[in-house]
Protein backbone atom coordinates (compact mmCIF):
# COMPACT_ATOMS: atom_id res chain seq x y z
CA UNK A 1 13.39 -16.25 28.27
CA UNK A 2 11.00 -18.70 26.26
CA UNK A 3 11.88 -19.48 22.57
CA UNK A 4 8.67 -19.44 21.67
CA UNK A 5 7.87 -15.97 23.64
CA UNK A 6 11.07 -14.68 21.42
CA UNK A 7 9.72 -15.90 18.12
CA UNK A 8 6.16 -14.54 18.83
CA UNK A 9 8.01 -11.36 19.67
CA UNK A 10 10.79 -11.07 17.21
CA UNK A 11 9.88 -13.19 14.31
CA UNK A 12 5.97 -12.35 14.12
CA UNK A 13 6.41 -9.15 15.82
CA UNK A 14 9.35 -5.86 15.59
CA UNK A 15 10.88 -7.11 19.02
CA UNK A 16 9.54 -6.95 22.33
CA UNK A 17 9.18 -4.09 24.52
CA UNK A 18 9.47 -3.84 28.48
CA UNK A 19 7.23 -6.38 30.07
CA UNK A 20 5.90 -8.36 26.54
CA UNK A 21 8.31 -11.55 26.45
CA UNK A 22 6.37 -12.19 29.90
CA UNK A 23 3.12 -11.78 28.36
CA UNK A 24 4.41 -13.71 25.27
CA UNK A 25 5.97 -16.65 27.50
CA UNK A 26 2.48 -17.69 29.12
CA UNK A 27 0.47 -18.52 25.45
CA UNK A 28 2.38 -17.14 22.55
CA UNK A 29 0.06 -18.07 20.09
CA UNK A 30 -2.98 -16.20 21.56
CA UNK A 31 -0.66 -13.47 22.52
CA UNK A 32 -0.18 -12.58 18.82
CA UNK A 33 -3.81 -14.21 18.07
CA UNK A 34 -5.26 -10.94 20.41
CA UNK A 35 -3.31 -8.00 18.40
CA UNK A 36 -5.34 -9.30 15.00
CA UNK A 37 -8.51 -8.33 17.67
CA UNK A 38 -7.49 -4.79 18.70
CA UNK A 39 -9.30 -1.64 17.88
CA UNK A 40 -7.53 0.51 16.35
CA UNK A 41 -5.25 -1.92 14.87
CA UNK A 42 -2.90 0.37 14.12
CA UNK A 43 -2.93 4.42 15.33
CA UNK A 44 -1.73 7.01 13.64
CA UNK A 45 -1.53 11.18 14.50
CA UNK A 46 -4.69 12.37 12.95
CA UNK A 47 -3.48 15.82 13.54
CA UNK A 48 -1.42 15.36 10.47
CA UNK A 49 -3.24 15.76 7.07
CA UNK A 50 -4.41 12.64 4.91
CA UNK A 51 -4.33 13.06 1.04
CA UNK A 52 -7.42 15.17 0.74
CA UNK A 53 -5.99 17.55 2.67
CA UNK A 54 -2.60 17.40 1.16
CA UNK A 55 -4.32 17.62 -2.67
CA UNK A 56 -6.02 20.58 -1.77
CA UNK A 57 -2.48 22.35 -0.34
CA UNK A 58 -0.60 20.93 -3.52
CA UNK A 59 -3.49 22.50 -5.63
CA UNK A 60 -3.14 26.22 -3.44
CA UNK A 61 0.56 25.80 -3.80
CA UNK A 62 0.69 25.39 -7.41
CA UNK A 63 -1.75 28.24 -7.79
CA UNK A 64 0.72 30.69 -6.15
CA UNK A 65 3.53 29.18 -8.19
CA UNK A 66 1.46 30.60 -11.48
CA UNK A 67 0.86 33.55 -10.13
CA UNK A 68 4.70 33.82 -9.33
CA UNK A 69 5.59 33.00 -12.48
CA UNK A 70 3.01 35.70 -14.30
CA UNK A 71 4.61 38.37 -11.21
CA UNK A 72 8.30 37.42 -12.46
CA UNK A 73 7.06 37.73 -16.43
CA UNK A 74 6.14 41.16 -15.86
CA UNK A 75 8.71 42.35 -13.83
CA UNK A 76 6.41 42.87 -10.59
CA UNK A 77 8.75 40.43 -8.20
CA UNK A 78 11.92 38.44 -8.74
CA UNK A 79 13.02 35.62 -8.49
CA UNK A 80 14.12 35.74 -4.65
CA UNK A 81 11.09 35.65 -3.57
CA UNK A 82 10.09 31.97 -4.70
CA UNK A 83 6.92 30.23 -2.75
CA UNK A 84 8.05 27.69 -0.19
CA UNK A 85 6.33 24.90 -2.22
CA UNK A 86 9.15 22.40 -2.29
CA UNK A 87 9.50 22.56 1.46
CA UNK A 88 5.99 21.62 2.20
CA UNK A 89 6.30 18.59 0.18
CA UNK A 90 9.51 17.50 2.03
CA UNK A 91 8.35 18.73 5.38
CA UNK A 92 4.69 16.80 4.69
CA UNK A 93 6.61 13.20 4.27
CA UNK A 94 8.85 13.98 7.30
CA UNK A 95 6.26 14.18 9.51
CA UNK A 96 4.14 11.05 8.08
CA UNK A 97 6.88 9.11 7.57
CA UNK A 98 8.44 9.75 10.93
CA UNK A 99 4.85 9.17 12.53
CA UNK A 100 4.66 5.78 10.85
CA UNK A 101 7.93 4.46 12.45
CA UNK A 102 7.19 6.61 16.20
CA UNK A 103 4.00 4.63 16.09
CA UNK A 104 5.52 1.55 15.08
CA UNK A 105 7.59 1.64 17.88
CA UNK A 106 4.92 2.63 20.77
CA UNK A 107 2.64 0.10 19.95
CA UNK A 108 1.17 -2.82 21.62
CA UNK A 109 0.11 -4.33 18.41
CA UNK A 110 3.49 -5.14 16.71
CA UNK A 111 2.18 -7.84 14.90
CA UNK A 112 -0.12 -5.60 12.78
CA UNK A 113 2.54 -3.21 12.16
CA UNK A 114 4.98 -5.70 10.23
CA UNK A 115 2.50 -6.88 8.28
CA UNK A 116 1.61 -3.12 7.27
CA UNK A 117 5.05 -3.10 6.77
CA UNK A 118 4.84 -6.46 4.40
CA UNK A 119 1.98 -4.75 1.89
CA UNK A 120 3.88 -1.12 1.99
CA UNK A 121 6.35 -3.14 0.24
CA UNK A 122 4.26 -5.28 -1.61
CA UNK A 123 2.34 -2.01 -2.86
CA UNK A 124 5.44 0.36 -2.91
CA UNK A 125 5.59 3.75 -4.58
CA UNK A 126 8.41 6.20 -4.75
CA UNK A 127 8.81 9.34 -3.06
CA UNK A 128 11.46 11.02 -5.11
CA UNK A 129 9.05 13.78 -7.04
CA UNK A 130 7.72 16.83 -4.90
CA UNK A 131 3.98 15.67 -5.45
CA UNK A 132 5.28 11.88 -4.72
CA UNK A 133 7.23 13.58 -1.83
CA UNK A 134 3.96 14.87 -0.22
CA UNK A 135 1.42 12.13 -0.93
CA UNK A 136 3.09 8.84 -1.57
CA UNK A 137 3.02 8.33 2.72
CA UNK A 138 -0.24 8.50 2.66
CA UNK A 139 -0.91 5.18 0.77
CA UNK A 140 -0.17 2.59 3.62
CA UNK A 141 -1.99 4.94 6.16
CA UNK A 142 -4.87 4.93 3.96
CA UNK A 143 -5.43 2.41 1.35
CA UNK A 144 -3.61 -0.41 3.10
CA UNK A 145 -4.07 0.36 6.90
CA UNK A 146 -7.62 0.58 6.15
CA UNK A 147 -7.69 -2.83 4.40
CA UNK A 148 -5.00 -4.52 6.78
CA UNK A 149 -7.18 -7.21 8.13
CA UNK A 150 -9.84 -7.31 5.61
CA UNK A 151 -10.19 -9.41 1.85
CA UNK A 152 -7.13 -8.47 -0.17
CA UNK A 153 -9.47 -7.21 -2.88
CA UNK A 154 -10.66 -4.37 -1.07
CA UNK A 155 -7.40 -3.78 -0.27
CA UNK A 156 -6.30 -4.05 -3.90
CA UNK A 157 -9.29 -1.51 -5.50
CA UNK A 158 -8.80 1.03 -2.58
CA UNK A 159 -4.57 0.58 -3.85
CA UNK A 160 -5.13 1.35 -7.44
CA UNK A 161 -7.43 4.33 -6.70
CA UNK A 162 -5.36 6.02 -4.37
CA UNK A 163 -4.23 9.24 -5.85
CA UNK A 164 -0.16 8.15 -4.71
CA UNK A 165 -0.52 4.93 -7.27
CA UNK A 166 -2.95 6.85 -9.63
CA UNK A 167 0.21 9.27 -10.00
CA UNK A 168 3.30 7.27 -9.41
CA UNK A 169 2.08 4.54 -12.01
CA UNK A 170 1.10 7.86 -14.49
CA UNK A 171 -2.45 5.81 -14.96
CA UNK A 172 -4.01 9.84 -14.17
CA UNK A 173 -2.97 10.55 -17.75
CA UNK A 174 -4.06 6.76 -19.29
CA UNK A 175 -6.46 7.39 -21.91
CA UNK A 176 -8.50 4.99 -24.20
CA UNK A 177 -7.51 5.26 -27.77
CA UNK A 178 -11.25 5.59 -28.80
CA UNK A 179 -12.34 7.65 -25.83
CA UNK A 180 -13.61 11.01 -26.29
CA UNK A 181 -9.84 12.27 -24.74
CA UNK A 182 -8.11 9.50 -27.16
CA UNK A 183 -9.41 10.81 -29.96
CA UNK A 184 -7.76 14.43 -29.38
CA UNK A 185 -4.49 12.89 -29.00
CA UNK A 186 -4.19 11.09 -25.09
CA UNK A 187 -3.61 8.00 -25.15
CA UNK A 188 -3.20 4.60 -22.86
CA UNK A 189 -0.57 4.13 -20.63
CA UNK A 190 0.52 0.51 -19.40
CA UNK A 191 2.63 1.12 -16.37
CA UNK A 192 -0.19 0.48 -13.73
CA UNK A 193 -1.59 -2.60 -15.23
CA UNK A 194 1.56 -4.24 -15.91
CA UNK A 195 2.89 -3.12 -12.28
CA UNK A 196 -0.68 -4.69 -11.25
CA UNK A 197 -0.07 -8.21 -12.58
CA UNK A 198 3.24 -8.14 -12.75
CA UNK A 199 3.66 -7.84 -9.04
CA UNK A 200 0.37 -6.66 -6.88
CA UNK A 201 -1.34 -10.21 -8.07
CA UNK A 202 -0.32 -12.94 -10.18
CA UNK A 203 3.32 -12.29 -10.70
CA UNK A 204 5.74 -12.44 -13.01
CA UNK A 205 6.25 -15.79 -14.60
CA UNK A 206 2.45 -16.61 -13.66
CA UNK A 207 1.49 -16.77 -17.59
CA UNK A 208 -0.72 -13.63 -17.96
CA UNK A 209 0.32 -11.94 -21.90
CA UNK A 210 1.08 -8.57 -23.41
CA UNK A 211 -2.38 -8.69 -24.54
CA UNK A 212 -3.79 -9.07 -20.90
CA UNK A 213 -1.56 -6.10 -19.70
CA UNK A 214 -2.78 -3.86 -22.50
CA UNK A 215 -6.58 -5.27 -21.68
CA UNK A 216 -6.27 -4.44 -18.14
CA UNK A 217 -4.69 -1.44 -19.03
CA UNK A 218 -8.20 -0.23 -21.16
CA UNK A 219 -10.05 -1.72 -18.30
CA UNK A 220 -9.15 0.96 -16.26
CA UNK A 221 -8.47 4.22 -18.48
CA UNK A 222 -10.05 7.32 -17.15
CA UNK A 223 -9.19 6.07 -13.11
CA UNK A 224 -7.79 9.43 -12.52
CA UNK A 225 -7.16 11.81 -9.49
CA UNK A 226 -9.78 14.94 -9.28
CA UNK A 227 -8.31 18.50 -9.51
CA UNK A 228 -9.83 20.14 -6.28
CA UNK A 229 -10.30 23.06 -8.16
CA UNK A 230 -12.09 21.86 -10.96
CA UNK A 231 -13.50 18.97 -9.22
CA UNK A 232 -14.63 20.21 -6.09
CA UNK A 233 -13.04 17.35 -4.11
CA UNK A 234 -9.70 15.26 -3.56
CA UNK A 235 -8.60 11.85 -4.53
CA UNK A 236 -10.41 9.27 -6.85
CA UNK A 237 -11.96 10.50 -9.99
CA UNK A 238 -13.58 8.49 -12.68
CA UNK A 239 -13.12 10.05 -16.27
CA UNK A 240 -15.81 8.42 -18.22
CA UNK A 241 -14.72 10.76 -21.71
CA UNK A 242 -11.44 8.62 -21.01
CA UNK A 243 -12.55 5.16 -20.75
CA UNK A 244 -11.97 3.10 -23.48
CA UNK A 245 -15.67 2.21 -24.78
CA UNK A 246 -16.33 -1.72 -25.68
CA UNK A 247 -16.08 -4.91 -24.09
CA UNK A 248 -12.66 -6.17 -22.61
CA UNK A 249 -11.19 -9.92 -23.02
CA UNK A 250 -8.53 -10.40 -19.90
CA UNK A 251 -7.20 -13.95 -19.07
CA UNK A 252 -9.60 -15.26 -21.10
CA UNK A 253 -13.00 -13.62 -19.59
CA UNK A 254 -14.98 -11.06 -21.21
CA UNK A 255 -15.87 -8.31 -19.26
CA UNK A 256 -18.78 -6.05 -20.76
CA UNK A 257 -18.77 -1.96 -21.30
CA UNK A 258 -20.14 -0.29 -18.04
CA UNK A 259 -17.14 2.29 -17.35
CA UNK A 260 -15.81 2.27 -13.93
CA UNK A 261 -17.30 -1.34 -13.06
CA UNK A 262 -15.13 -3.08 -15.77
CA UNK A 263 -11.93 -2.63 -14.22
CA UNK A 264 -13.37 -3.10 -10.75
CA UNK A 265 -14.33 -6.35 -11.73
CA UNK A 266 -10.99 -6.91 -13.57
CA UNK A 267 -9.22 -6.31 -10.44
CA UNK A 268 -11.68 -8.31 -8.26
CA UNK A 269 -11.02 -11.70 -10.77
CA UNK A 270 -7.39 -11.30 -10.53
CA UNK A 271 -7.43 -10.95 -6.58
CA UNK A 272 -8.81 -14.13 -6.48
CA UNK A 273 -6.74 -15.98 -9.11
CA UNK A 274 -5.02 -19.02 -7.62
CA UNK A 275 -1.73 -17.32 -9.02
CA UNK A 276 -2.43 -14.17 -7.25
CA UNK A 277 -3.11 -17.04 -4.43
CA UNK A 278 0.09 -18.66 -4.42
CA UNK A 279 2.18 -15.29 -5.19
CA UNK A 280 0.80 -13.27 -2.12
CA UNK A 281 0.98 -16.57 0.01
CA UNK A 282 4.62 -17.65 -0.73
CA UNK A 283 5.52 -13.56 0.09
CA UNK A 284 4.11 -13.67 3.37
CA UNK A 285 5.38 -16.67 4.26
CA UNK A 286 9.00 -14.88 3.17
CA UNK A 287 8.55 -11.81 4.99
CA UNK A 288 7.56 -13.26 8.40
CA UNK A 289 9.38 -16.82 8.63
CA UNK A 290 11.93 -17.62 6.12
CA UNK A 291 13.61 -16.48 3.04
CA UNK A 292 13.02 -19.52 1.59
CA UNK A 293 8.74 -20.49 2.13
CA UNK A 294 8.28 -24.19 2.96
CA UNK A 295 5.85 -25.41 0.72
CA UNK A 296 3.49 -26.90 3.47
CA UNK A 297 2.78 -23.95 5.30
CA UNK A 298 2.27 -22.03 1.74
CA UNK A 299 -0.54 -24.66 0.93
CA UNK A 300 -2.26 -24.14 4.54
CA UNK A 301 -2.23 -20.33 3.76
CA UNK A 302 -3.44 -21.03 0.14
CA UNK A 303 -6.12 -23.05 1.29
CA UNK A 304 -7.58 -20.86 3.79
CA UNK A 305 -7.14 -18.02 1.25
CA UNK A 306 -9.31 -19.69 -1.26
CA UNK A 307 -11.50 -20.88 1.29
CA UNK A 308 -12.45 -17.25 2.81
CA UNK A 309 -11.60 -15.53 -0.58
CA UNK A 310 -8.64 -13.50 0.64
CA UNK A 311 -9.39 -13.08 4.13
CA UNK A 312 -6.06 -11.58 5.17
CA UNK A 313 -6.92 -11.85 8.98
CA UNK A 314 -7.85 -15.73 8.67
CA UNK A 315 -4.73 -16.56 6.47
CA UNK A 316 -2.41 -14.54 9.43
CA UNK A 317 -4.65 -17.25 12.03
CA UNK A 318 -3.64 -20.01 9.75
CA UNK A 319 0.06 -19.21 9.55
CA UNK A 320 0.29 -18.05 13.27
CA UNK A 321 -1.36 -21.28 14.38
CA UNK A 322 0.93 -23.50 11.83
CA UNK A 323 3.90 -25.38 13.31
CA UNK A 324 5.97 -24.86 10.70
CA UNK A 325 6.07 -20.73 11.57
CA UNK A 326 7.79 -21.69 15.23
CA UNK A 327 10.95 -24.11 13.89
CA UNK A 328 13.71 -22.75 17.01
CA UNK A 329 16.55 -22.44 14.71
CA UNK A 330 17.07 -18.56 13.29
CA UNK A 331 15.10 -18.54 10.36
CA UNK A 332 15.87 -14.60 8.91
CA UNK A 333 17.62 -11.93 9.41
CA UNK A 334 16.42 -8.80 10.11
CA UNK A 335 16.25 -5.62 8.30
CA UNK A 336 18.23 -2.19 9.28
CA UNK A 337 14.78 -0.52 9.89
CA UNK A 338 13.43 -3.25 11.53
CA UNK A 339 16.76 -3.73 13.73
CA UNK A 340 16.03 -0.02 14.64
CA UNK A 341 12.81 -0.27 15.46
CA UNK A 342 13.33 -3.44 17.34
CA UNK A 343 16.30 -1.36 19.41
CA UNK A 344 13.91 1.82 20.69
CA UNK A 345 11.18 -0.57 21.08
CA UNK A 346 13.20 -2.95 24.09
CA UNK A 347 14.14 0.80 25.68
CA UNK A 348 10.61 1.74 26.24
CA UNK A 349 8.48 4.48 25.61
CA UNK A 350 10.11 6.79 28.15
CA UNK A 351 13.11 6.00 26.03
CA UNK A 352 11.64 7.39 22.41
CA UNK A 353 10.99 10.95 20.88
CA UNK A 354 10.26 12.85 17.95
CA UNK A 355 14.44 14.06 18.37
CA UNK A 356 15.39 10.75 18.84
């Protein structure tokens, strides 16, 4: 077996499957070099429902809970008889969640899948409430599949309006203090904007202020989720009576009143920070060679970041093609799930199913 063919494999990829260290052996490079090409990149069941439809259930599901409740009030039920609404939301992440990794394992295109991997985590939401149960999944098939090989800002703005981070980050109920909701009592909410710069972009100790988290945070008041109800539709809805009216001053650019375009262009600017840059760069680098980045293959990545303005597909080329990614000596360890993965994925497809 070629060391090269097993790093391609194994350190690019989630381990080889029956037949690919051959195919990696001959040109390793262009083997992983040809995944970034594929269409689909990466396939999912569409038999299973994306966050539309899930909204619309959650919506139906809390209607019947009312009407339970009213039923129970005046004695026409009890309480034995409860609506299977919790079950949904459990069942509903079961099936994505277990798609996700079934997928992960049957593909051709490992390469793509660890780096969906790499922004689930870099965009991670929890899935310990019922709603968060239900739709958090549906972020990385979504937001960041859709985005995987395209600029990071797209991937960033399709992120933050995603119902799962709209909800998780509470930024559904953010409200500007002189908005026409403010002024009957709802006010802002930080979490998203500091969770934004904090770690999305620029990071931590990258010198951004209170003041530019609480900016950031008006920038995008009244980026809410619809009620399908109400709304007549799912996922991102723009609550102008929320947004908080007047120009915005973020890391030292002013960014005039025009409702939903402010924070868009808020979030575009700090995409392409040399912070956000360096951050996303130096995480990559982490996740797919070694714990510890070396700073030469960083600055490659940096450069051809700032060169293509956050091509994500061109920065992969440059740290694929980079001779610091193929040292021979181990470089990481690798994680339980990806040690799993990596285990069905040398048995072969005959070897995997949904009981497995």
């Amino acid at each position: 077996m070629s060391i090269q063919a097993s790093i391609a494999t194994n350190r690019f990829g989630l381990g080889a499957k029956p037949g690919e260290i051959k195919h990696a052996t001959l040109e390793p490079k262009n083997w992983l070099l040809a995944q970034l090409n594929t269409k689909p990149l990466l396939e999912f069941d569409k038999s299973l429902p994306n966050s539309e439809q899930i909204g619309i259930k959650l919506e139906e599901l809390r209607k019947e809970k009312r009407a339970f409740k009213k039923q129970v009030k005046e004695n026409l039920s009890n309480s034995k008889n409860k609506p299977a609404g919790k079950k949904y939301h459990r069942q509903i992440m079961r099936k994505l969640t277990t798609d996700t990794l079934k997928q992960s394992i049957l593909s051709d295109n490992s390469l793509n899948w660890r780096l969906l991997d790499f922004f689930s985590n870099h965009f991670s939401v929890s899935t310990k409430s019922p709603i968060m149960a239900a739709i958090g999944p549906t972020l990385e098939r979504e937001a960041i599949a859709d985005n995987l090989l395209g600029k990071f800002e797209d991937m960033l703005l399709a992120v933050v309006k995603h119902p799962a981070m709209l909800i998780y980050l509470n930024n559904e109920k953010s409200f500007g203090e002189n908005s026409r909701a403010g002024k009957k009592g709802k006010g802002l909410n930080e979490n998203l904007a500091r969770e934004i710069l904090e770690l999305h972009t620029m990071g931590i100790n990258s010198g951004y202020s209170q003041t530019d988290v609480i900016e950031l945070a008006k920038g995008i008041t009244g980026w809410s989720v619809a009620r399908p109800k109400k709304d007549n539709h799912s996922g991102f809805k723009f609550r102008a009576y929320g947004h908080e009216p007047g120009d915005r001053k973020l890391l030292n650019k002013t960014y005039k009143s025009n409702g939903l375009e402010q924070g868009e262009a808020m979030l575009v600017d700090i995409a392409r920070r040399p912070e956000t840059v360096v951050h996303l760069c130096n995480k990559l680098v982490s996740h797919f060679i070694q714990d510890i980045p070396e700073p030469q293959l960083v600055d490659k990545m940096v450069k051809t970041w700032m060169k293509t303005q956050g091509d994500i597909k061109q920065v992969m080329i440059t740290m694929i093609n980079s001779q610091e990614s193929w040292k021979n000596t181990p470089q990481k360890f690798k994680t339980p799930r990806e040690h799993l993965v990596s285990t069905y994925r040398a048995f072969g497809k005959n070897k995997f199913s949904d009981r497995s």
